[in-house]
N, C-alpha and C. Protein backbone atom coordinates (compact mmCIF):
# COMPACT_ATOMS: atom_id res chain seq x y z
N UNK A 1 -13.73 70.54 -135.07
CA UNK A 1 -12.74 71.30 -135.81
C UNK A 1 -11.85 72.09 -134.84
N UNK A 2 -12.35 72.90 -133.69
CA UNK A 2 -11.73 73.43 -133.06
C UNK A 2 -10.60 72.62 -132.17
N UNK A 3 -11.70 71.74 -131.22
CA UNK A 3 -10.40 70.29 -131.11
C UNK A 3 -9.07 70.06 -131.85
N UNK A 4 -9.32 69.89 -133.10
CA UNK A 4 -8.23 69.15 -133.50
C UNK A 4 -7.19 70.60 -133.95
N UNK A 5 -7.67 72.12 -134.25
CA UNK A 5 -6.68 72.96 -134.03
C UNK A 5 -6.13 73.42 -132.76
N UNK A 6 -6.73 73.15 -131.71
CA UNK A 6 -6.14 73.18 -130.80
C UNK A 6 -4.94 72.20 -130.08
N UNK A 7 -5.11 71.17 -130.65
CA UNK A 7 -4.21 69.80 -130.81
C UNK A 7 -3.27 70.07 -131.40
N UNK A 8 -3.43 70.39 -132.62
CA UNK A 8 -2.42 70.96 -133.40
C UNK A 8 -1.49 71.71 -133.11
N UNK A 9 -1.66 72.49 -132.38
CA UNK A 9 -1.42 73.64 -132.15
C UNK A 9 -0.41 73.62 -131.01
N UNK A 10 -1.33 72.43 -130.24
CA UNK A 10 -0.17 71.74 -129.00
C UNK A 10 1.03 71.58 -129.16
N UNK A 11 0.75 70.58 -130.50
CA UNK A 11 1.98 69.99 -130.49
C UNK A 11 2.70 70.28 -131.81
N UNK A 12 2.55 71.45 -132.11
CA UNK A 12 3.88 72.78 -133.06
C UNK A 12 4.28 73.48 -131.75
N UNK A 13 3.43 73.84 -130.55
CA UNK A 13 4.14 74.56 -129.97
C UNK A 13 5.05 73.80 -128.73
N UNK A 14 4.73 72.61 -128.69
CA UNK A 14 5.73 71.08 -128.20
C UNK A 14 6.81 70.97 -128.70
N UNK A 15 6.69 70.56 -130.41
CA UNK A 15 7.83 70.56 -130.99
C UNK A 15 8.80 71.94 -130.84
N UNK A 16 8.25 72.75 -131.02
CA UNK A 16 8.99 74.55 -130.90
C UNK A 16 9.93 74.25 -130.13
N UNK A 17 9.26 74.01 -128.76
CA UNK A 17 9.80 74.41 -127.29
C UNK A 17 10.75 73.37 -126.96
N UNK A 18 10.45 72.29 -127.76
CA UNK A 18 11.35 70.70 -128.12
C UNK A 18 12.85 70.91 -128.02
N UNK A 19 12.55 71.45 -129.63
CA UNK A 19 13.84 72.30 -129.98
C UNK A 19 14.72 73.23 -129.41
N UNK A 20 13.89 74.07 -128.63
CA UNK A 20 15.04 75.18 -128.09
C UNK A 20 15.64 74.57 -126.95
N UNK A 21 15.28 73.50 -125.81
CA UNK A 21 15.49 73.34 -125.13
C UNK A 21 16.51 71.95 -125.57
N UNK A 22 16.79 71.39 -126.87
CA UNK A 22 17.90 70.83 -126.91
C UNK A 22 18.87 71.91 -128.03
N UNK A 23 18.99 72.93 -127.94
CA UNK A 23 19.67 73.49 -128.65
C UNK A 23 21.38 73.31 -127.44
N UNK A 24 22.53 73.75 -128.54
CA UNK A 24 23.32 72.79 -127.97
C UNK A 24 24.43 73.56 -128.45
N UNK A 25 25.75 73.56 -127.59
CA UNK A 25 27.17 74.25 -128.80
C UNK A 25 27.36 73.33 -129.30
N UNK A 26 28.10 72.84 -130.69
CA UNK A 26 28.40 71.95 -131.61
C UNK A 26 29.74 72.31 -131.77
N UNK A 27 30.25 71.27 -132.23
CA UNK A 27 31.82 71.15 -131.69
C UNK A 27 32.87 70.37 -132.92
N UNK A 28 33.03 70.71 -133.98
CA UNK A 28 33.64 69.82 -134.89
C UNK A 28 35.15 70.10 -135.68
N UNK A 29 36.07 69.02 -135.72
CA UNK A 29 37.14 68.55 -136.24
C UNK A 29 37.09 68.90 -137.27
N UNK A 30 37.96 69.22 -138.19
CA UNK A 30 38.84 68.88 -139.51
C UNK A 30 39.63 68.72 -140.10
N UNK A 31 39.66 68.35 -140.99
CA UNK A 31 41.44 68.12 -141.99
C UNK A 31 41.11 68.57 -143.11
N UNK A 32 42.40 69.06 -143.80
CA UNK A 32 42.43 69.35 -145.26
C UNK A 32 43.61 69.04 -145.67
N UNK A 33 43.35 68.19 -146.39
CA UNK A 33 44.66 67.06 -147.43
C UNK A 33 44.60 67.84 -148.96
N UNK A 34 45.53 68.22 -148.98
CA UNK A 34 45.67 69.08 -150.28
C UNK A 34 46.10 67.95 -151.70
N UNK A 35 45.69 67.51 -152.33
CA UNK A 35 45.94 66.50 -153.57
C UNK A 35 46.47 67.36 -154.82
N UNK A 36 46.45 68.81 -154.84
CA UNK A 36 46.86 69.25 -156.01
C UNK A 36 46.59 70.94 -156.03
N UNK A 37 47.49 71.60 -156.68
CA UNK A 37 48.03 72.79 -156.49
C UNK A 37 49.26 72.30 -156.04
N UNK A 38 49.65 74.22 -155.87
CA UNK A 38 50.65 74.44 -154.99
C UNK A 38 51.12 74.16 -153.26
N UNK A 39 50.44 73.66 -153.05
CA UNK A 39 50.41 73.12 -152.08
C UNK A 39 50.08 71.57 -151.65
N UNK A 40 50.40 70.95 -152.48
CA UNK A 40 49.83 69.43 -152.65
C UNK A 40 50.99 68.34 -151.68
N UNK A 41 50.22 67.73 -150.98
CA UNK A 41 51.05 66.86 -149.75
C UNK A 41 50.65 67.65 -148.55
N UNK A 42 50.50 68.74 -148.35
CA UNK A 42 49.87 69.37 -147.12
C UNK A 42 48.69 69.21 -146.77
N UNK A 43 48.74 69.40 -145.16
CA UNK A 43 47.73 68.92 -144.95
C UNK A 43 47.55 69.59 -143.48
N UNK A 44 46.16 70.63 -143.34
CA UNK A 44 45.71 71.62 -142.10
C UNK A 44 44.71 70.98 -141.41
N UNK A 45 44.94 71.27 -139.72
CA UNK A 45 43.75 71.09 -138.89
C UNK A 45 43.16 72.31 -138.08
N UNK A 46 41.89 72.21 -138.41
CA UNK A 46 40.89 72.77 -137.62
C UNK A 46 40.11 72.40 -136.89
N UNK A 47 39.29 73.35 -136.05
CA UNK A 47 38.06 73.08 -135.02
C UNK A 47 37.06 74.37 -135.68
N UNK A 48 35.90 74.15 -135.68
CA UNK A 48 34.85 75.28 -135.02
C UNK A 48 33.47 74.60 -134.25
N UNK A 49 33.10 76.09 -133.55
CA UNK A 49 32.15 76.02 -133.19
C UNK A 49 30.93 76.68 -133.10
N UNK A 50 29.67 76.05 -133.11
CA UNK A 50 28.49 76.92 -133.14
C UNK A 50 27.36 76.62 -132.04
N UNK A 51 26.34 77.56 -132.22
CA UNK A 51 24.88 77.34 -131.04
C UNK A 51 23.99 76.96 -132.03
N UNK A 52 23.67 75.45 -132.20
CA UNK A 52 23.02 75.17 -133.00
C UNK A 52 21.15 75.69 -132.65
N UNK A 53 21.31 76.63 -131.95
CA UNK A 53 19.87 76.98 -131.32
C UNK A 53 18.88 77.94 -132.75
N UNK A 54 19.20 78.37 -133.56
CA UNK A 54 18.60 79.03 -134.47
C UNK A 54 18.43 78.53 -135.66
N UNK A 55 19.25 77.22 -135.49
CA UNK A 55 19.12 76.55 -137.23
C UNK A 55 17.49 75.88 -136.75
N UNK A 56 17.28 75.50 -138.11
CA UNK A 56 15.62 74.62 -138.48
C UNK A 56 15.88 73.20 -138.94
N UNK A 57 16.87 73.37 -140.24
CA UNK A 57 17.31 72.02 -140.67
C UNK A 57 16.35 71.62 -142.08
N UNK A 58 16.37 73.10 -142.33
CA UNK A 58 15.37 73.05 -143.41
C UNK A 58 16.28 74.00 -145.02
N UNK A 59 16.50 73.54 -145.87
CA UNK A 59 17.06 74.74 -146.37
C UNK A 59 18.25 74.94 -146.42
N UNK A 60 18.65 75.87 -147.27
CA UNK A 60 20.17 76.71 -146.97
C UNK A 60 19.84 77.72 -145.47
N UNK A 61 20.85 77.60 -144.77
CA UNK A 61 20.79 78.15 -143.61
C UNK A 61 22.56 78.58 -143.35
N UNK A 62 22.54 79.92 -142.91
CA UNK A 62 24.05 80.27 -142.49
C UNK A 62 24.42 80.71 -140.79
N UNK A 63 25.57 80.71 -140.69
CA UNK A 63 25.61 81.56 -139.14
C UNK A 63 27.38 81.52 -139.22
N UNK A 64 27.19 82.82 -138.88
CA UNK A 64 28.40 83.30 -138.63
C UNK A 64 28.79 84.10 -137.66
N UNK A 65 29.79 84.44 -137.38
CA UNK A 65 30.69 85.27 -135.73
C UNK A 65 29.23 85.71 -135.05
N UNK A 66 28.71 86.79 -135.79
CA UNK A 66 27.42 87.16 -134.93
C UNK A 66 26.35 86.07 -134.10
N UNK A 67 26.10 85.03 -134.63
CA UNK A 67 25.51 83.85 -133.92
C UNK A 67 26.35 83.25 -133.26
N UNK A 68 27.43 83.04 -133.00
CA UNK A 68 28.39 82.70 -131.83
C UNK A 68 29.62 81.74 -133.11
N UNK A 69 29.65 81.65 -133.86
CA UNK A 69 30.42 80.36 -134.65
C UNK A 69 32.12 80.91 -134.55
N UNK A 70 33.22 79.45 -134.08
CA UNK A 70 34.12 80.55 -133.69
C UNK A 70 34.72 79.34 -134.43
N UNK A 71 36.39 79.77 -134.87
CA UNK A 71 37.23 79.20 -135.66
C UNK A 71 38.69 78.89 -135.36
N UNK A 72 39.31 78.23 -135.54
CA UNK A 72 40.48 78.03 -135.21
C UNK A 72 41.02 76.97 -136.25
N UNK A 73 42.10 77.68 -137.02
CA UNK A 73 42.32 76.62 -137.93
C UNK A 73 44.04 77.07 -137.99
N UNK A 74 44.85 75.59 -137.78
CA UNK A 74 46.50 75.92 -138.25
C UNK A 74 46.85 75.82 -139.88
N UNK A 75 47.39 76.71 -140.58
CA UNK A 75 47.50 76.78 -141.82
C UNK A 75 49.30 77.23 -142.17
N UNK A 76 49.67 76.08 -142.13
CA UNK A 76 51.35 76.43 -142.26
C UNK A 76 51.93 77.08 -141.24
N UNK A 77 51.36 76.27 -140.13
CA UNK A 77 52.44 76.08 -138.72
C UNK A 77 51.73 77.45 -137.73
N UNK A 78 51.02 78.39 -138.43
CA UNK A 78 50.41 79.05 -137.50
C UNK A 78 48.66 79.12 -137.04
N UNK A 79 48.44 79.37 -136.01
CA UNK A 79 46.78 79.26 -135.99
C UNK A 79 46.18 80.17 -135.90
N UNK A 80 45.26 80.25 -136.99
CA UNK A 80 44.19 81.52 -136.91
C UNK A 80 42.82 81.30 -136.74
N UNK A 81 41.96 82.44 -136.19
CA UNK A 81 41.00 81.83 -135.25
C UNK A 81 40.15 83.52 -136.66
N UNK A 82 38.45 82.95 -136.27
CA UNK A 82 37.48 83.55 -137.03
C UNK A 82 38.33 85.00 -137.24
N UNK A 83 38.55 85.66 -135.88
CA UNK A 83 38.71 87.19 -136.09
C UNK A 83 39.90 87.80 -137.19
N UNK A 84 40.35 86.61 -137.57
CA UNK A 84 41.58 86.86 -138.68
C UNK A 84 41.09 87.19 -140.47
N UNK A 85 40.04 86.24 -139.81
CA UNK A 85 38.93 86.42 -141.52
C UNK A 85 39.27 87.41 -142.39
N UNK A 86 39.81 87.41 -143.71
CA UNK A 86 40.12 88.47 -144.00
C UNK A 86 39.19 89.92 -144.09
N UNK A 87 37.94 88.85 -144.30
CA UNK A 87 36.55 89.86 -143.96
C UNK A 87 35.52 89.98 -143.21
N UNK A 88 36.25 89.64 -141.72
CA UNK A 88 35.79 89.83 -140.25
C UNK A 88 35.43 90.98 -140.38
N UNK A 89 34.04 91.18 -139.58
CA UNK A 89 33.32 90.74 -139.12
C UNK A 89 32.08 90.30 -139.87
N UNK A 90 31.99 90.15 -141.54
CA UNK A 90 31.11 89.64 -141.82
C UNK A 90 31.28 88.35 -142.14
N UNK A 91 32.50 87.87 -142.70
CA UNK A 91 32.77 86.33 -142.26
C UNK A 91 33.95 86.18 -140.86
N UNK A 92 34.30 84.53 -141.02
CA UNK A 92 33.53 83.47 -141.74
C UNK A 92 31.95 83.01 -141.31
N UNK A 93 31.58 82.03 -142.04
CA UNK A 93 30.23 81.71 -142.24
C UNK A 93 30.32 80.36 -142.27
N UNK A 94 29.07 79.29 -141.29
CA UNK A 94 29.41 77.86 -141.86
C UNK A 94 27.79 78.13 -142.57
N UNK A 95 27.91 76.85 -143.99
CA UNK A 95 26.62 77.09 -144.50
C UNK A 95 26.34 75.77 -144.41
N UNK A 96 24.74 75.85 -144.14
CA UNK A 96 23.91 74.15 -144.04
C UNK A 96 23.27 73.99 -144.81
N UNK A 97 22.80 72.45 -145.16
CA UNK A 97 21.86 72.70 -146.41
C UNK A 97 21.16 71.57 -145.34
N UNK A 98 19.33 71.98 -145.29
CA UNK A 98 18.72 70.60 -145.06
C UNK A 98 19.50 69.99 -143.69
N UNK A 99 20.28 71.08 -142.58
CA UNK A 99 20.81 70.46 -141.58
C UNK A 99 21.65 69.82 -141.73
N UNK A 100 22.44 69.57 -142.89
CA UNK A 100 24.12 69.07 -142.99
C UNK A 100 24.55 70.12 -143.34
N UNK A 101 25.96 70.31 -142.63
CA UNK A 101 26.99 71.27 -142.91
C UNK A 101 27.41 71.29 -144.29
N UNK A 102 27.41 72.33 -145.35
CA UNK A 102 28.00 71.99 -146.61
C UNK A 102 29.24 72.58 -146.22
N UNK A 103 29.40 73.81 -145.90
CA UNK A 103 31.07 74.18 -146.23
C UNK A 103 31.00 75.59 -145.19
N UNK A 104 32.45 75.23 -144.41
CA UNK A 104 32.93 76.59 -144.01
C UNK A 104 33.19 77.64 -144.49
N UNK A 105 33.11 78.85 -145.08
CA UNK A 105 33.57 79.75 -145.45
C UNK A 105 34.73 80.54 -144.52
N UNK A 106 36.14 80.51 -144.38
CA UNK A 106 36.80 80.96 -143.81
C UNK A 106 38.17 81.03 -144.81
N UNK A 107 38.42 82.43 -144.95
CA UNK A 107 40.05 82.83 -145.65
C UNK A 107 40.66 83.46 -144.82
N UNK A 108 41.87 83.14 -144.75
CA UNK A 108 43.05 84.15 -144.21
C UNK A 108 43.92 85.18 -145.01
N UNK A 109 43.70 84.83 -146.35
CA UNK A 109 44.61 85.32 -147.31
C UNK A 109 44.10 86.52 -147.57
N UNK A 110 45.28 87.49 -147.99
CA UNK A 110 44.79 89.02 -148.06
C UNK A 110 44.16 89.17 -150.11
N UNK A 111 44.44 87.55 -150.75
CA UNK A 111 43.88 87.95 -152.33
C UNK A 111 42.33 87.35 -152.28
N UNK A 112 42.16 87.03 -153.33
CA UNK A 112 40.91 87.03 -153.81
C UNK A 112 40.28 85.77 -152.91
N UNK A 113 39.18 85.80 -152.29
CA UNK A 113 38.46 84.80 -151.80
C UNK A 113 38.24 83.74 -152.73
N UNK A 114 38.33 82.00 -151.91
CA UNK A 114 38.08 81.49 -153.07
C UNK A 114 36.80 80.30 -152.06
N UNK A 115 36.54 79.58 -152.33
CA UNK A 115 35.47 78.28 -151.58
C UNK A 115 36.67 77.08 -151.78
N UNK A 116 37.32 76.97 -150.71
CA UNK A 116 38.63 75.91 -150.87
C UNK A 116 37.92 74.42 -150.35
N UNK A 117 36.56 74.51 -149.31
CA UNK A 117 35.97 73.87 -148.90
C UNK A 117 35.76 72.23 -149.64
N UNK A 118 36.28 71.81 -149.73
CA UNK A 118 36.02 70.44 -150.84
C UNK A 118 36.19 70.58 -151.99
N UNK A 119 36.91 71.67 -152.68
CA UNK A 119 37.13 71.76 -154.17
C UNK A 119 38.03 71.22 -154.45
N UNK A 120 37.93 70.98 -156.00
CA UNK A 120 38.74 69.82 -156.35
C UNK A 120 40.14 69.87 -156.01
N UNK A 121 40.98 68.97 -155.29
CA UNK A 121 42.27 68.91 -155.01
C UNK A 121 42.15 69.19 -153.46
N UNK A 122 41.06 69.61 -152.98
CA UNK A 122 41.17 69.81 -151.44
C UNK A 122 40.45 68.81 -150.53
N UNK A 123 40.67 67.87 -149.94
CA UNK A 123 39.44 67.00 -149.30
C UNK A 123 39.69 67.30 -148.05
N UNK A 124 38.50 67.51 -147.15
CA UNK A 124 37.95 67.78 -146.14
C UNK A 124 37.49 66.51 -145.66
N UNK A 125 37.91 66.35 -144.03
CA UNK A 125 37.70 65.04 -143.05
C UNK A 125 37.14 66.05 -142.09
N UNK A 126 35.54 65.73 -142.19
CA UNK A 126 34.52 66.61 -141.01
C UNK A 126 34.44 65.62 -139.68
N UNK A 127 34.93 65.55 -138.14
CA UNK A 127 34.40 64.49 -137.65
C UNK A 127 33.89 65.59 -135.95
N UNK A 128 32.94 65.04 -135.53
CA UNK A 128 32.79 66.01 -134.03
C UNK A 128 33.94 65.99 -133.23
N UNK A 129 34.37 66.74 -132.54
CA UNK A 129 35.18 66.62 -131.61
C UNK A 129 34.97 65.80 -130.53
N UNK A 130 35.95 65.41 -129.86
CA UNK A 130 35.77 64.90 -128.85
C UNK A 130 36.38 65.35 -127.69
N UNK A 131 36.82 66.78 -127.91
CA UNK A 131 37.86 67.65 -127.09
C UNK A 131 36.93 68.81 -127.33
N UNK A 132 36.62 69.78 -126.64
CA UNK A 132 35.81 71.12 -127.39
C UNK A 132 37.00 72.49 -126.94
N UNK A 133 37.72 72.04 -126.66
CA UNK A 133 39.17 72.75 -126.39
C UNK A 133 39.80 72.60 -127.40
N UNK A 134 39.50 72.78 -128.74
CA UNK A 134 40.12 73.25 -129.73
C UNK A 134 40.87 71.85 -129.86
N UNK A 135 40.57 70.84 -129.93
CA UNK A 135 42.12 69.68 -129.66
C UNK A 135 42.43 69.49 -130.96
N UNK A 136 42.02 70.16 -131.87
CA UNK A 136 42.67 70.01 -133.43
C UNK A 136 42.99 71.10 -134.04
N UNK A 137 43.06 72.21 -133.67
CA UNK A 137 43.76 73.28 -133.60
C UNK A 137 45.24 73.72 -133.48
N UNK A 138 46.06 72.76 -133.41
CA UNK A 138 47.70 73.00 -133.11
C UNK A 138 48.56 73.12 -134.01
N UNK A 139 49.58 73.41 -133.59
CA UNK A 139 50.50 73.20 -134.21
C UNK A 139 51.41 71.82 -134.86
């Protein structure tokens, strides 16, 4: 019995140490194609980034400015980056479910917050970067 908790034990604290040592910055693209509203035919690019070192991949899981997650998104010709948040410093926030990204939380607008993230009329194109210099960030 002791054997096999000590085995055990090995290899949770294997896997642990697994993990931290591929923890990693993460680096990802987006688009938002607007299909309807006031704004329909437009269409914004972003980047963010995070230290995927504290997620599990289990769960709803969040991280925001305080865990390193940084933002840069052009929204009608200008670019705003996390610290613009209208409610910096507690957002924005990316949220995971189960280790897939569900949705950024990031507003610029001084009215009411809304989850623009994939709601209806908004589609979102998530892809990694292949630039970590912001290369979808422009103008």
């Amino acid at each position: 019995m002791l054997k096999q908790f000590l085995i055990g034990s090995v290899l949770i604290g294997s896997t642990i140490f697994s993990g931290e040592a591929k923890a990693s910055t993460m680096t990802y693209d987006f688009t938002v194609n607007v299909r309807a509203g006031s704004l329909t035919g437009k269409s914004f690019n972003g980047t963010f980034s995070y230290d995927d070192s504290s997620l599990t991949g289990s769960g709803v899981e969040e991280l925001g400015v305080n865990q390193g997650l940084t933002v840069c998104m052009n929204f009608l010709g200008r670019n705003y980056n996390e610290t613009e948040d209208s409610s910096y410093p507690m957002l924005p926030k990316l949220v995971f479910e189960n280790g897939l990204i569900k949705q950024l939380d990031f507003w610029i607008e001084p009215n009411k917050r809304i989850n623009w993230w994939n709601q209806s009329g908004w589609e979102v194109t998530l892809s990694p970067s292949q630039n970590s210099a912001s290369s979808n960030c422009r103008n």
